[in-house]
C-alpha atoms as a PDB file:
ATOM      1  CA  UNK A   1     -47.121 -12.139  49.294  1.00  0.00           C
ATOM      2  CA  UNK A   2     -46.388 -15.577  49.155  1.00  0.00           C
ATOM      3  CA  UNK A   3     -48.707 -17.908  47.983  1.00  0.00           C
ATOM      4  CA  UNK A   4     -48.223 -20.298  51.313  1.00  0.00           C
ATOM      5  CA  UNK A   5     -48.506 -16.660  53.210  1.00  0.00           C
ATOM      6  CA  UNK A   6     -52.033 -16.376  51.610  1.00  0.00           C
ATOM      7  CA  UNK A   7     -53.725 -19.042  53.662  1.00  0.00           C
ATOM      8  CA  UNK A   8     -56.402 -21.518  52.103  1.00  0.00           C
ATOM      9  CA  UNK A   9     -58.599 -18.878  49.998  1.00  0.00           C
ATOM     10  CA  UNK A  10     -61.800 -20.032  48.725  1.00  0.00           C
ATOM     11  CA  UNK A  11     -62.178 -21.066  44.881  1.00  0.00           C
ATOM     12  CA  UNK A  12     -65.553 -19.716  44.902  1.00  0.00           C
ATOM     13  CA  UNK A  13     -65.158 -16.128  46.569  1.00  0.00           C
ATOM     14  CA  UNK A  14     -61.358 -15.529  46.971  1.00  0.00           C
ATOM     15  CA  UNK A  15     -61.569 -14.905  50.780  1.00  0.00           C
ATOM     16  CA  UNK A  16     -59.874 -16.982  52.946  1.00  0.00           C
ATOM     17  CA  UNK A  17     -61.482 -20.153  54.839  1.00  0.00           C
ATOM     18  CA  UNK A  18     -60.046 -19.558  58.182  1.00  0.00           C
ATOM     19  CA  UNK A  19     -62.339 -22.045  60.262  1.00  0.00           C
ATOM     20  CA  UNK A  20     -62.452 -25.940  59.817  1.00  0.00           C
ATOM     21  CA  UNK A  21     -66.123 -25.965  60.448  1.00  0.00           C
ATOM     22  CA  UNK A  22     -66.456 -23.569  57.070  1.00  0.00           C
ATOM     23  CA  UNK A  23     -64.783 -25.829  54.920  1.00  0.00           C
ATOM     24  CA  UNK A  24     -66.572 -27.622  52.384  1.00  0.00           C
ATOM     25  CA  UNK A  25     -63.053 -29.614  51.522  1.00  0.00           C
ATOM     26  CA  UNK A  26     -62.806 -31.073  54.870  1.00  0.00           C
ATOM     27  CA  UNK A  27     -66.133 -31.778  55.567  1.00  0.00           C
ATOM     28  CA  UNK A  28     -66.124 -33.822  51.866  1.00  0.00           C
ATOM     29  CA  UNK A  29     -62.555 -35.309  53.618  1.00  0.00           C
ATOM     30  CA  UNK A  30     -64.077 -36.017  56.722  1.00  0.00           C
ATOM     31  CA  UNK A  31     -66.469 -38.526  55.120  1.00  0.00           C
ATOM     32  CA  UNK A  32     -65.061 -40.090  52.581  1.00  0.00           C
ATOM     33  CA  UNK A  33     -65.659 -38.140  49.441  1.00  0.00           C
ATOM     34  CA  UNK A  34     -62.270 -37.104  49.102  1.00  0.00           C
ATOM     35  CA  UNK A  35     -59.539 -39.874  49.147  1.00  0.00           C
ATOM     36  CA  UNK A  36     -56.401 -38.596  51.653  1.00  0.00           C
ATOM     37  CA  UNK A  37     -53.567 -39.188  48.858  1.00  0.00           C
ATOM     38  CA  UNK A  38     -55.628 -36.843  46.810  1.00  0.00           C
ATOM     39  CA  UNK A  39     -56.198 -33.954  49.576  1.00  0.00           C
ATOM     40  CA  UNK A  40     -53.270 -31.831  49.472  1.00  0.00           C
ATOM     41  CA  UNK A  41     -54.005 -31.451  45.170  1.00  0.00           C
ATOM     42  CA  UNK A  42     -57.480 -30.097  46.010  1.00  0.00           C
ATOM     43  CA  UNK A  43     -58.808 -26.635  46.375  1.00  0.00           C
ATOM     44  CA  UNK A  44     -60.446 -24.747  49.188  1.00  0.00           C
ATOM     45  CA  UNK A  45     -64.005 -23.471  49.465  1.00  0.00           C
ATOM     46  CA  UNK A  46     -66.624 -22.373  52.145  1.00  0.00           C
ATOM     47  CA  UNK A  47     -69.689 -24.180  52.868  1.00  0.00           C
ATOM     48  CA  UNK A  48     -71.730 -21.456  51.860  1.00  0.00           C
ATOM     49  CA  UNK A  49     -70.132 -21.779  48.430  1.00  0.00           C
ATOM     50  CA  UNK A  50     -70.878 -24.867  48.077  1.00  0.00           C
ATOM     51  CA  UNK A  51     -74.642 -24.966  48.491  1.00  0.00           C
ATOM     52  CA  UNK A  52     -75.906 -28.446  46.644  1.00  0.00           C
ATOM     53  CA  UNK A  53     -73.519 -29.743  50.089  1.00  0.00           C
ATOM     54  CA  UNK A  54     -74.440 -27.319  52.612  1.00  0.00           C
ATOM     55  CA  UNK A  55     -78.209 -28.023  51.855  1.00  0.00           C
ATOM     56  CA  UNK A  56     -78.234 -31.490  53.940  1.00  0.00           C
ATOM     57  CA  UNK A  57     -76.443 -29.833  57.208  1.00  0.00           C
ATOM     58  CA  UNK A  58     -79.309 -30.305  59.495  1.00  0.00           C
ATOM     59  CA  UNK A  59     -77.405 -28.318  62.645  1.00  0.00           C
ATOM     60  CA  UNK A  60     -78.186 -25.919  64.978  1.00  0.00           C
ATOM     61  CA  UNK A  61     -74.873 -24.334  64.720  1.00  0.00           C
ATOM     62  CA  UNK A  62     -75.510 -23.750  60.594  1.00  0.00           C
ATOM     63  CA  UNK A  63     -77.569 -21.564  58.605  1.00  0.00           C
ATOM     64  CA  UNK A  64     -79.382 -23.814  56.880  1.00  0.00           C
ATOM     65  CA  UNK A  65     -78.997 -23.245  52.843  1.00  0.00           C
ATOM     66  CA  UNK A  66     -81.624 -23.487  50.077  1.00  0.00           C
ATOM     67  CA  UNK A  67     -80.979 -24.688  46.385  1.00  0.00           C
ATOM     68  CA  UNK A  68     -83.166 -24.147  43.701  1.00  0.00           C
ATOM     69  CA  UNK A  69     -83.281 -25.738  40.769  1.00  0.00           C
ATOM     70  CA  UNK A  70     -82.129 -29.304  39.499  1.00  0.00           C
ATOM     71  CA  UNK A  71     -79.755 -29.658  42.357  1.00  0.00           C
ATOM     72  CA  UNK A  72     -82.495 -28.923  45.093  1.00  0.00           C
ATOM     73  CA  UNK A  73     -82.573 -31.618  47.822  1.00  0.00           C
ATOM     74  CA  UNK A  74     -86.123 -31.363  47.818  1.00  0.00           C
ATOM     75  CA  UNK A  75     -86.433 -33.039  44.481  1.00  0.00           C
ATOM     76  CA  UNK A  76     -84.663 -35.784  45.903  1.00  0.00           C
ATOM     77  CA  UNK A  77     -85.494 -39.354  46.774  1.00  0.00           C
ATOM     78  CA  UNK A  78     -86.647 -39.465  50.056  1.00  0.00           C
ATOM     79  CA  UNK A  79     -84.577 -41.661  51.642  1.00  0.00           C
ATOM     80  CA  UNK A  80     -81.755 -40.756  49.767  1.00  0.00           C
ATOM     81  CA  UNK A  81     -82.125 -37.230  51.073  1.00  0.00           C
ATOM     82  CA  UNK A  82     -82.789 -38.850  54.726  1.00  0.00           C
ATOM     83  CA  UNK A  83     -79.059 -40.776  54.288  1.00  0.00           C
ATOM     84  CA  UNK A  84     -77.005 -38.130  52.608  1.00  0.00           C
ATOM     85  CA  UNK A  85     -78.470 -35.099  55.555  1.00  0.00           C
ATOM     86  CA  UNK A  86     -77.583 -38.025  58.213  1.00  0.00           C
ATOM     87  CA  UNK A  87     -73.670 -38.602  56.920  1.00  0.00           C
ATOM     88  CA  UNK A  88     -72.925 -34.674  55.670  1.00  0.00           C
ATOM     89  CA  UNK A  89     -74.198 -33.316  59.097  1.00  0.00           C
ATOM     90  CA  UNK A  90     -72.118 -35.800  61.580  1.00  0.00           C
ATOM     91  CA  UNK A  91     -69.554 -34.860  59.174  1.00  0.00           C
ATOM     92  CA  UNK A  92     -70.025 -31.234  59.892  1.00  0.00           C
ATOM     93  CA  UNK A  93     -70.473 -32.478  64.022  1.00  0.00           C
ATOM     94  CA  UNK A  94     -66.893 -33.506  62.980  1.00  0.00           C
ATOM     95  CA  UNK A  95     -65.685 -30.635  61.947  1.00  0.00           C
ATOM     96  CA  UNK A  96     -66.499 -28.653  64.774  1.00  0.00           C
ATOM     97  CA  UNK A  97     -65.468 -31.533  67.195  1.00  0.00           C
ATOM     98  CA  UNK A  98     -62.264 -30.921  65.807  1.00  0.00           C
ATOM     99  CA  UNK A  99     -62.123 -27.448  65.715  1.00  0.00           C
ATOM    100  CA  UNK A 100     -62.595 -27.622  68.970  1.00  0.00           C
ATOM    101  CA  UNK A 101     -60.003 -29.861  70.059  1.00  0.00           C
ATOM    102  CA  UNK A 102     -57.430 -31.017  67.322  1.00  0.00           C
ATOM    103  CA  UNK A 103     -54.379 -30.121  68.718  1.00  0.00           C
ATOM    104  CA  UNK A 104     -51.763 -33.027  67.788  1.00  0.00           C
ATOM    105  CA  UNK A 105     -54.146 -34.965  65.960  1.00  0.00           C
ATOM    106  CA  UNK A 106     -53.316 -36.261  62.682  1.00  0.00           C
ATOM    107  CA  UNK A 107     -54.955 -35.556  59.691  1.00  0.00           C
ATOM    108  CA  UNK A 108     -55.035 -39.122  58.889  1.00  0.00           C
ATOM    109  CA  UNK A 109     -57.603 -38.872  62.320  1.00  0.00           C
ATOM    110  CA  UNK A 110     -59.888 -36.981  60.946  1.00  0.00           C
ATOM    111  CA  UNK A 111     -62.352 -38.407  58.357  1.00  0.00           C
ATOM    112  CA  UNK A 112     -65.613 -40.397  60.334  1.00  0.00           C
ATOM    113  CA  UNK A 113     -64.428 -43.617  62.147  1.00  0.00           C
ATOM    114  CA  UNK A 114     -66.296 -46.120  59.405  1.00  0.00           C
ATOM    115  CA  UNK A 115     -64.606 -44.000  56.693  1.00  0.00           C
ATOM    116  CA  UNK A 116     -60.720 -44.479  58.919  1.00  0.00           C
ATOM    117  CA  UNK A 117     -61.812 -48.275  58.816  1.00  0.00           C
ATOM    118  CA  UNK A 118     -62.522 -48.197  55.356  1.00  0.00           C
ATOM    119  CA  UNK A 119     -59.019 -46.971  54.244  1.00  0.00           C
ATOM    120  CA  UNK A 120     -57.168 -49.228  56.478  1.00  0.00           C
END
């Protein structure tokens, strides 16, 4: 098979990502982590995969993850936990926004709307 007929497989578990709202890349796109000249050279991975980020999705809609260890959000500032669970979870609100209802939208549309005014 062709490596474009392969789809966007995870780097972490080999299966593919198939749904926006899974994707740790986009949700790291979507607010600003990941620069959009740089997105195309990156590689795919599920939120589950990627635990230290999945940890601050606060959602109703996600299973919410546990780290242990040094990377455990628990060990954490306060208030920096507080601020990065507030920006990764409307980032994952994002993703399932546009799930939901990308159709014709441009990639360039996607990231928050502070993190579109920042790169303009």
């Amino acid at each position: 098979m062709a490596k474009c007929d392969e789809g966007y497989l995870c780097e972490v578990c080999g299966q593919p990502v198939e749904r926006l709202s899974d994707s740790a890349l986009y949700l790291q796109y979507v607010i600003g982590w990941i620069d959009p000249e740089t997105l195309h050279t990156r590689r795919e991975c599920h939120l589950i995969c990627q635990p230290t980020l999945a940890q601050f999705i606060e959602h109703e809609g996600f299973q919410s993850v546990t780290v242990e260890g040094d990377f455990d959000r628990r060990k954490l500032s306060p208030d920096f936990d507080l601020s990065r669970a507030e920006l990764v979870t409307r980032g994952y609100r994002r993703l399932r926004e546009l799930q939901s209802s990308r159709r014709g939208l441009p990639i360039s549309e996607y990231p928050l709307a502070e993190i579109r005014a920042r790169w303009e």
